[in-house]
PDB file of N, CA and C in Angstrom:
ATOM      1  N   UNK A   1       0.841  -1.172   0.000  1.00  0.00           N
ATOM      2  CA  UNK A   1       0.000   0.000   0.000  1.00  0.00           C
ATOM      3  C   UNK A   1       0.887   1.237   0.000  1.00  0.00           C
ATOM      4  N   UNK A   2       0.691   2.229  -0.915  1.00  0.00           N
ATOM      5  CA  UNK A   2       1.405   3.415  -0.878  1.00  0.00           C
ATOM      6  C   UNK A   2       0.906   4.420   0.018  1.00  0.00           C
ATOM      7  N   UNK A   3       1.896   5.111   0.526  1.00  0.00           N
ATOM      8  CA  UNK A   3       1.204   6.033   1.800  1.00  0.00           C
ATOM      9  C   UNK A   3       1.014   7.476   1.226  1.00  0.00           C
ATOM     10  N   UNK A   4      -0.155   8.219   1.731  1.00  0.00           N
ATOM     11  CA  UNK A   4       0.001   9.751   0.955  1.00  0.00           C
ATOM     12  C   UNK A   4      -0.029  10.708   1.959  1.00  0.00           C
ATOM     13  N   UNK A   5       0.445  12.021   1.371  1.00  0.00           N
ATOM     14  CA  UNK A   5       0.572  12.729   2.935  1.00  0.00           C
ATOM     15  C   UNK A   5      -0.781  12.929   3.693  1.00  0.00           C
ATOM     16  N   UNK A   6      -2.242  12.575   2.978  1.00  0.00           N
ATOM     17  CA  UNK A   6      -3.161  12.753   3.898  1.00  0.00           C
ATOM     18  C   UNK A   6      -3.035  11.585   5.458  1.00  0.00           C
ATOM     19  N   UNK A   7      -2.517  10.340   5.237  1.00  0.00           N
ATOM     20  CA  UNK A   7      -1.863   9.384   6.088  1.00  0.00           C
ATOM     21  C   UNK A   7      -1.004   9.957   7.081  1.00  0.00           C
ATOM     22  N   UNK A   8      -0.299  10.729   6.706  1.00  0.00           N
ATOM     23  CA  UNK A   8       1.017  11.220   7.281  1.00  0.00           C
ATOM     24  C   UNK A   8       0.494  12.402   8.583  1.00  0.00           C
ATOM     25  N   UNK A   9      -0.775  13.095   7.549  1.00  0.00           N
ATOM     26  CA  UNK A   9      -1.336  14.075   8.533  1.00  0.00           C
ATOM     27  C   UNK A   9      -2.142  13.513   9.877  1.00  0.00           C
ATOM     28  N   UNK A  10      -2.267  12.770   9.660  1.00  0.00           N
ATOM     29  CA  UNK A  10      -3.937  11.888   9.934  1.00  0.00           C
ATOM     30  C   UNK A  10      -2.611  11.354  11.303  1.00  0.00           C
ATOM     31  N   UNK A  11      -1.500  10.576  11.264  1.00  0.00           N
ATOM     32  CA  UNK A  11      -0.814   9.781  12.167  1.00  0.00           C
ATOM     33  C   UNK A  11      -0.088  11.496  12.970  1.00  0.00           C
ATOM     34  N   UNK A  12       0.424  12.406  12.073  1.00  0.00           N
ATOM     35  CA  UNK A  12       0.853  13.748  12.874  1.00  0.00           C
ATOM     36  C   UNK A  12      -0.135  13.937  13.843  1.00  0.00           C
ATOM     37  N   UNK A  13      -1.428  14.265  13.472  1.00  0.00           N
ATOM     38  CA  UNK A  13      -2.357  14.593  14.373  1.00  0.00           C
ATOM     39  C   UNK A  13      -2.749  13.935  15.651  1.00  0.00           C
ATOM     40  N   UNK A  14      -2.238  12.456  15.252  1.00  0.00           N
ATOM     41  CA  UNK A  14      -3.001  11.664  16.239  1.00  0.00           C
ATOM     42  C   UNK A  14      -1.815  11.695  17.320  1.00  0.00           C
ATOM     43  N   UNK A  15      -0.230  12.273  16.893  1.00  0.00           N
ATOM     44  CA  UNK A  15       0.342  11.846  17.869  1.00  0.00           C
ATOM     45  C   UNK A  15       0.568  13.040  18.702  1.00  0.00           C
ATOM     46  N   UNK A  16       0.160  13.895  17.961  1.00  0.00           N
ATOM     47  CA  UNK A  16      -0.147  15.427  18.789  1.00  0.00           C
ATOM     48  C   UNK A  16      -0.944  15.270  19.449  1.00  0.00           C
ATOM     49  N   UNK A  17      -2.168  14.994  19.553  1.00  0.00           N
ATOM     50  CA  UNK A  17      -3.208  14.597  20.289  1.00  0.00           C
ATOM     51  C   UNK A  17      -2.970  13.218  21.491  1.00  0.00           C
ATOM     52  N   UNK A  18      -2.060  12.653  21.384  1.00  0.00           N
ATOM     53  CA  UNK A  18      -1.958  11.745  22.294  1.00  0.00           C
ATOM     54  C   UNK A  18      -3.360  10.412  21.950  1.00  0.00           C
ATOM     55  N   UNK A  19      -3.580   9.955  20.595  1.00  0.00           N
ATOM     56  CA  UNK A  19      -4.688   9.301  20.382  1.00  0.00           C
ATOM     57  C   UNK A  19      -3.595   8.188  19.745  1.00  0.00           C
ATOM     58  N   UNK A  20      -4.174   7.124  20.174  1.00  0.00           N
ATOM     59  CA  UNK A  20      -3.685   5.624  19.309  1.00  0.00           C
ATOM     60  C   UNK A  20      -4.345   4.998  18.179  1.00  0.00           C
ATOM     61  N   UNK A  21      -5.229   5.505  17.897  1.00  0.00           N
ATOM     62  CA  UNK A  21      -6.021   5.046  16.907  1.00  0.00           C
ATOM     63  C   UNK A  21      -6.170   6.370  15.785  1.00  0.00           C
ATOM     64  N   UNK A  22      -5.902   5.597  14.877  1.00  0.00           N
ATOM     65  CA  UNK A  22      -6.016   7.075  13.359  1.00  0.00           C
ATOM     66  C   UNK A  22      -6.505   6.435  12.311  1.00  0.00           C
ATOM     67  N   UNK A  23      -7.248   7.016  11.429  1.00  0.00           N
ATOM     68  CA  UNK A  23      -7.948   6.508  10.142  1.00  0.00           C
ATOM     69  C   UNK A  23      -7.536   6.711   9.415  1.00  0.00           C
ATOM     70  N   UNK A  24      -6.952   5.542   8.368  1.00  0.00           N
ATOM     71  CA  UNK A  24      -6.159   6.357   7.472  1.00  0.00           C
ATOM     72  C   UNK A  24      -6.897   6.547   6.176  1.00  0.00           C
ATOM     73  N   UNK A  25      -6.121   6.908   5.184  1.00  0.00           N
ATOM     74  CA  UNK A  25      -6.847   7.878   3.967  1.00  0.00           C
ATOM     75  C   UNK A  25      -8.135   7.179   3.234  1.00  0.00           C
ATOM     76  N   UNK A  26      -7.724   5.551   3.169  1.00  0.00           N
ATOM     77  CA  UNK A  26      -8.622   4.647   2.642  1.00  0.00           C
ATOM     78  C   UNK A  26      -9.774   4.103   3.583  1.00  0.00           C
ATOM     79  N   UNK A  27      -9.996   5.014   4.554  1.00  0.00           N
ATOM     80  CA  UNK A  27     -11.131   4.652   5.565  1.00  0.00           C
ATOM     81  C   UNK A  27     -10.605   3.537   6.268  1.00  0.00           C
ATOM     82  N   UNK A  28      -9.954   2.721   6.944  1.00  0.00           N
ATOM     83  CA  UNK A  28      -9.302   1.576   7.668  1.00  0.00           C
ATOM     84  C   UNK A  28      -9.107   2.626   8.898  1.00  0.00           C
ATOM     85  N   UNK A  29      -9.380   2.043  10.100  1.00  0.00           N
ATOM     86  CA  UNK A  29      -9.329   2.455  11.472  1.00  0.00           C
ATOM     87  C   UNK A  29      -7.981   1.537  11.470  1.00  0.00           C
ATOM     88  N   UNK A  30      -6.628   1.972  12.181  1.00  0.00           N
ATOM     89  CA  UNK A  30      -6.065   1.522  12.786  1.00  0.00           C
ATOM     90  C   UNK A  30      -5.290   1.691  14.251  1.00  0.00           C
ATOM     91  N   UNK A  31      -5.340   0.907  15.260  1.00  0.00           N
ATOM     92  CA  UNK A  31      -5.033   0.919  16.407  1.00  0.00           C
ATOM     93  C   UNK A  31      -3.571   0.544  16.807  1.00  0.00           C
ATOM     94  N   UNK A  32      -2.311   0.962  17.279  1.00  0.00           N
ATOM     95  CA  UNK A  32      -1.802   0.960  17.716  1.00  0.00           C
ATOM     96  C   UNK A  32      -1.317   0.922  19.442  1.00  0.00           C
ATOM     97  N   UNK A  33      -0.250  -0.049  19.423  1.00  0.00           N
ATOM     98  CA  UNK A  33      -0.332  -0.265  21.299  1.00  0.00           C
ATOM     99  C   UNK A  33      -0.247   0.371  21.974  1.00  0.00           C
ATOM    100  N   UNK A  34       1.441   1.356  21.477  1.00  0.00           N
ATOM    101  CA  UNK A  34       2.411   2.374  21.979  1.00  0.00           C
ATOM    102  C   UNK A  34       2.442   3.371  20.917  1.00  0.00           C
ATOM    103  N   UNK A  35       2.647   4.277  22.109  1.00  0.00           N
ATOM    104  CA  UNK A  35       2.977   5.630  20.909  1.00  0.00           C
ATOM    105  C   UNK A  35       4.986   5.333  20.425  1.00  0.00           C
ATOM    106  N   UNK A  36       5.445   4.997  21.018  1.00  0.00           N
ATOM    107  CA  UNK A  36       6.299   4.245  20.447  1.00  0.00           C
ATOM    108  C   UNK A  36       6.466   3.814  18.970  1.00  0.00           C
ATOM    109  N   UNK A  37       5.140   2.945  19.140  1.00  0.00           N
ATOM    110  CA  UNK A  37       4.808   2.199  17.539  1.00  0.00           C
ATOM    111  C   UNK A  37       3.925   3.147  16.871  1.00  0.00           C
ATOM    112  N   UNK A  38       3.256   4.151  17.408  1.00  0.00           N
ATOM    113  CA  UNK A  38       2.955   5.457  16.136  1.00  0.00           C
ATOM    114  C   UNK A  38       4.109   6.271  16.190  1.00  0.00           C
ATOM    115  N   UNK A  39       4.700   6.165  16.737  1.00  0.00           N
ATOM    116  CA  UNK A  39       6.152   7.381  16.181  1.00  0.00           C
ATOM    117  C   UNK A  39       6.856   6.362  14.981  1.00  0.00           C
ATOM    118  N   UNK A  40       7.087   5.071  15.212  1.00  0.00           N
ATOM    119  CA  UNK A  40       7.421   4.006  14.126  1.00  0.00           C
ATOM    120  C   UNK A  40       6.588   3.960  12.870  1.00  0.00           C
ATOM    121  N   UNK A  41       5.245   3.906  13.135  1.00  0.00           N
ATOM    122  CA  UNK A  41       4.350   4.143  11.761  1.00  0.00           C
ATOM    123  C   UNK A  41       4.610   5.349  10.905  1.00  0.00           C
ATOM    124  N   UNK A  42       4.803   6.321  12.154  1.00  0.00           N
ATOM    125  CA  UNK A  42       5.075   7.596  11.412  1.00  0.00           C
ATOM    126  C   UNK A  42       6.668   7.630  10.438  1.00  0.00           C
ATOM    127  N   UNK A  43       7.095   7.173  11.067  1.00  0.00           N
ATOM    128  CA  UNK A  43       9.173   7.292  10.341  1.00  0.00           C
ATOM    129  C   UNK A  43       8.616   6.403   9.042  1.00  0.00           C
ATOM    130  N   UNK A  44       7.799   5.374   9.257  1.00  0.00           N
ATOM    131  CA  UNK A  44       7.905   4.629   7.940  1.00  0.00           C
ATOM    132  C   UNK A  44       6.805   4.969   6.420  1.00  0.00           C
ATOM    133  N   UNK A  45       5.852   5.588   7.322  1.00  0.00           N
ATOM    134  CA  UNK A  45       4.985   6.368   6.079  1.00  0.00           C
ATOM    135  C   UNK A  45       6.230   7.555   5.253  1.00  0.00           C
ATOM    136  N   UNK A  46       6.571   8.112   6.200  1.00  0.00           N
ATOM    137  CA  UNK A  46       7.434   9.223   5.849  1.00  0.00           C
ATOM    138  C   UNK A  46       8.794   8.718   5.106  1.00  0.00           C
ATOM    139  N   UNK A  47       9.195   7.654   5.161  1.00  0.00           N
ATOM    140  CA  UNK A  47      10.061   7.063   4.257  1.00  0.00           C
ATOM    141  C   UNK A  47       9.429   6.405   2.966  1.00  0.00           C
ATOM    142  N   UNK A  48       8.590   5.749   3.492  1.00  0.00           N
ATOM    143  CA  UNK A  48       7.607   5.710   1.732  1.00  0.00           C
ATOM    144  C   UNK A  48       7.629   6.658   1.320  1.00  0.00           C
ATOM    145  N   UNK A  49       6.705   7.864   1.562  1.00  0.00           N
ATOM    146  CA  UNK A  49       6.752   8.989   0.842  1.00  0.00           C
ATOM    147  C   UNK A  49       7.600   9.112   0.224  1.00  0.00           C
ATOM    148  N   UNK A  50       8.852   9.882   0.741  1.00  0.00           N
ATOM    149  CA  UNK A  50       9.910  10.351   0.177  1.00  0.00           C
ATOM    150  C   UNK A  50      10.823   9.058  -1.088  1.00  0.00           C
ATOM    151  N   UNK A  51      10.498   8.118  -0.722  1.00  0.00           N
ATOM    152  CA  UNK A  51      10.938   7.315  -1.438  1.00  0.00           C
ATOM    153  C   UNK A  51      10.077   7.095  -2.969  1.00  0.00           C
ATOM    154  N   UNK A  52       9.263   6.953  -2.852  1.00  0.00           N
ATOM    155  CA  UNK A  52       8.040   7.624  -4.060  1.00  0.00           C
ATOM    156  C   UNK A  52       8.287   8.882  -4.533  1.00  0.00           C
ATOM    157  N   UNK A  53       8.824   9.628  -4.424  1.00  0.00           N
ATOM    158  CA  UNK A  53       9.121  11.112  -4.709  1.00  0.00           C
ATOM    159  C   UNK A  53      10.121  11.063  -5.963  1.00  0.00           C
ATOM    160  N   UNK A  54       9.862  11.902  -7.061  1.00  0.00           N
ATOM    161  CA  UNK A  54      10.893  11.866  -7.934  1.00  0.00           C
ATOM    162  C   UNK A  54      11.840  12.312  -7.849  1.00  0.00           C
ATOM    163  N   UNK A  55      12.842  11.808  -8.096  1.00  0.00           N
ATOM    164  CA  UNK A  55      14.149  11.880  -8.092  1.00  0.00           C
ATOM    165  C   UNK A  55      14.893  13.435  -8.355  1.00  0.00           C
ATOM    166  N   UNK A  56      13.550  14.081  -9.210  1.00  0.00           N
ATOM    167  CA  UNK A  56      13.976  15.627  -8.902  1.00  0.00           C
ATOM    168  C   UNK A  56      13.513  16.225  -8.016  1.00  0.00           C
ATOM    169  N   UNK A  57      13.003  15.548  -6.947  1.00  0.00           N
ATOM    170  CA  UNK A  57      12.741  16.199  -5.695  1.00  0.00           C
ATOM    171  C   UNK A  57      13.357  15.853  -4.840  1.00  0.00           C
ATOM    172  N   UNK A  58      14.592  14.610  -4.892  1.00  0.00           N
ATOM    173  CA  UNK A  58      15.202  14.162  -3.940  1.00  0.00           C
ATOM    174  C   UNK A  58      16.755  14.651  -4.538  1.00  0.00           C
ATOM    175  N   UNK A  59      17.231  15.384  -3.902  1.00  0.00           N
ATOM    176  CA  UNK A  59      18.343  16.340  -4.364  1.00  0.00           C
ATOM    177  C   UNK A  59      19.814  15.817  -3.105  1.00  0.00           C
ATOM    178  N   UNK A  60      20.642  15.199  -3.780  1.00  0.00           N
ATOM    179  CA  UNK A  60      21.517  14.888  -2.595  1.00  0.00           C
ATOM    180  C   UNK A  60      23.077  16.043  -2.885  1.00  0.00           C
ATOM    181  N   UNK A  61      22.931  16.611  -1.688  1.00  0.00           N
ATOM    182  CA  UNK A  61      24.011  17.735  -2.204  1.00  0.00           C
ATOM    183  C   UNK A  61      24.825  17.335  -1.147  1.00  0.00           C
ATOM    184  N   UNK A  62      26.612  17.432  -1.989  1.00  0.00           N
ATOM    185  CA  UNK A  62      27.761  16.933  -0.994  1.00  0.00           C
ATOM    186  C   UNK A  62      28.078  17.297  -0.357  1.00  0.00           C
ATOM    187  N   UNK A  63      28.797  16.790   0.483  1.00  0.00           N
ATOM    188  CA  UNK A  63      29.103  17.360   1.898  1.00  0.00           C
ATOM    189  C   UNK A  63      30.847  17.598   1.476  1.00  0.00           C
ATOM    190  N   UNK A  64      31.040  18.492   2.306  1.00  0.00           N
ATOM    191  CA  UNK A  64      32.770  18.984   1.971  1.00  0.00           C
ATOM    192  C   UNK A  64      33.120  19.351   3.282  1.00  0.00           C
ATOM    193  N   UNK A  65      34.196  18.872   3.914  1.00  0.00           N
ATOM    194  CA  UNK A  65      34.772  19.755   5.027  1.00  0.00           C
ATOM    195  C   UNK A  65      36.264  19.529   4.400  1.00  0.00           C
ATOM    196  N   UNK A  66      36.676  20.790   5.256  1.00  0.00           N
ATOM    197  CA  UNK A  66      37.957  21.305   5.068  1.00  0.00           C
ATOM    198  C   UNK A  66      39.083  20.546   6.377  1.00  0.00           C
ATOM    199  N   UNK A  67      40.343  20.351   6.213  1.00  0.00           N
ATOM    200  CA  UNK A  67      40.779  20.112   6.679  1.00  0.00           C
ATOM    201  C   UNK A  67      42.273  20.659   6.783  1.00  0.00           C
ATOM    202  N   UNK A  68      42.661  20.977   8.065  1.00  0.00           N
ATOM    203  CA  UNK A  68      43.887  21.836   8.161  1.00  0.00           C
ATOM    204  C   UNK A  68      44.668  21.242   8.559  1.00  0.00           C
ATOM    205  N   UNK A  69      46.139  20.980   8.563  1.00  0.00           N
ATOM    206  CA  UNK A  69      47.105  20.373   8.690  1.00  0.00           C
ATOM    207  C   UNK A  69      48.508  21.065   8.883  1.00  0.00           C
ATOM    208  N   UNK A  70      47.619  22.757   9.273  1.00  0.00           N
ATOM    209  CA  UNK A  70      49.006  23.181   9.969  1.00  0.00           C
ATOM    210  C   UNK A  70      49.411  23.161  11.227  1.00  0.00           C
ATOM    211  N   UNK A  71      50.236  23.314  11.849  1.00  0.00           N
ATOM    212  CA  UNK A  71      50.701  23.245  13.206  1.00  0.00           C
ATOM    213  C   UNK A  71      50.481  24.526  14.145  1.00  0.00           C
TER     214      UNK A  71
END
């Protein structure tokens, strides 16, 4: 199942709210034990997402540090 950000909002809200149970976009009630495991639902919708995202929206820019080697 692909996740969309209405999902994403729907699990934000619920964990702002301190609620374990959130509906997600396709009408499915789901219950969770721990908010633990909705902070986990949440990291992994949010990695679908972004992973679904085109590649011109996923922009990896390099990292450079400098390094000195005088005394």
């Amino acid at each position: 199942m692909a996740f969309t950000t209405q999902d994403l909002a729907a699990i934000d809200a619920a964990i702002a709210s301190g609620e374990l149970t959130i509906r997600a976009a396709d009408g499915k009630m789901v219950t969770l034990r721990t908010m633990a495991e909705l902070l986990q639902a949440r990291d992994a919708i949010k990695n679908d997402i972004a992973a679904a995202a085109p590649a011109a929206q996923r922009r990896a820019y390099p990292r450079h540090q400098l390094a000195d080697f005088s005394d």
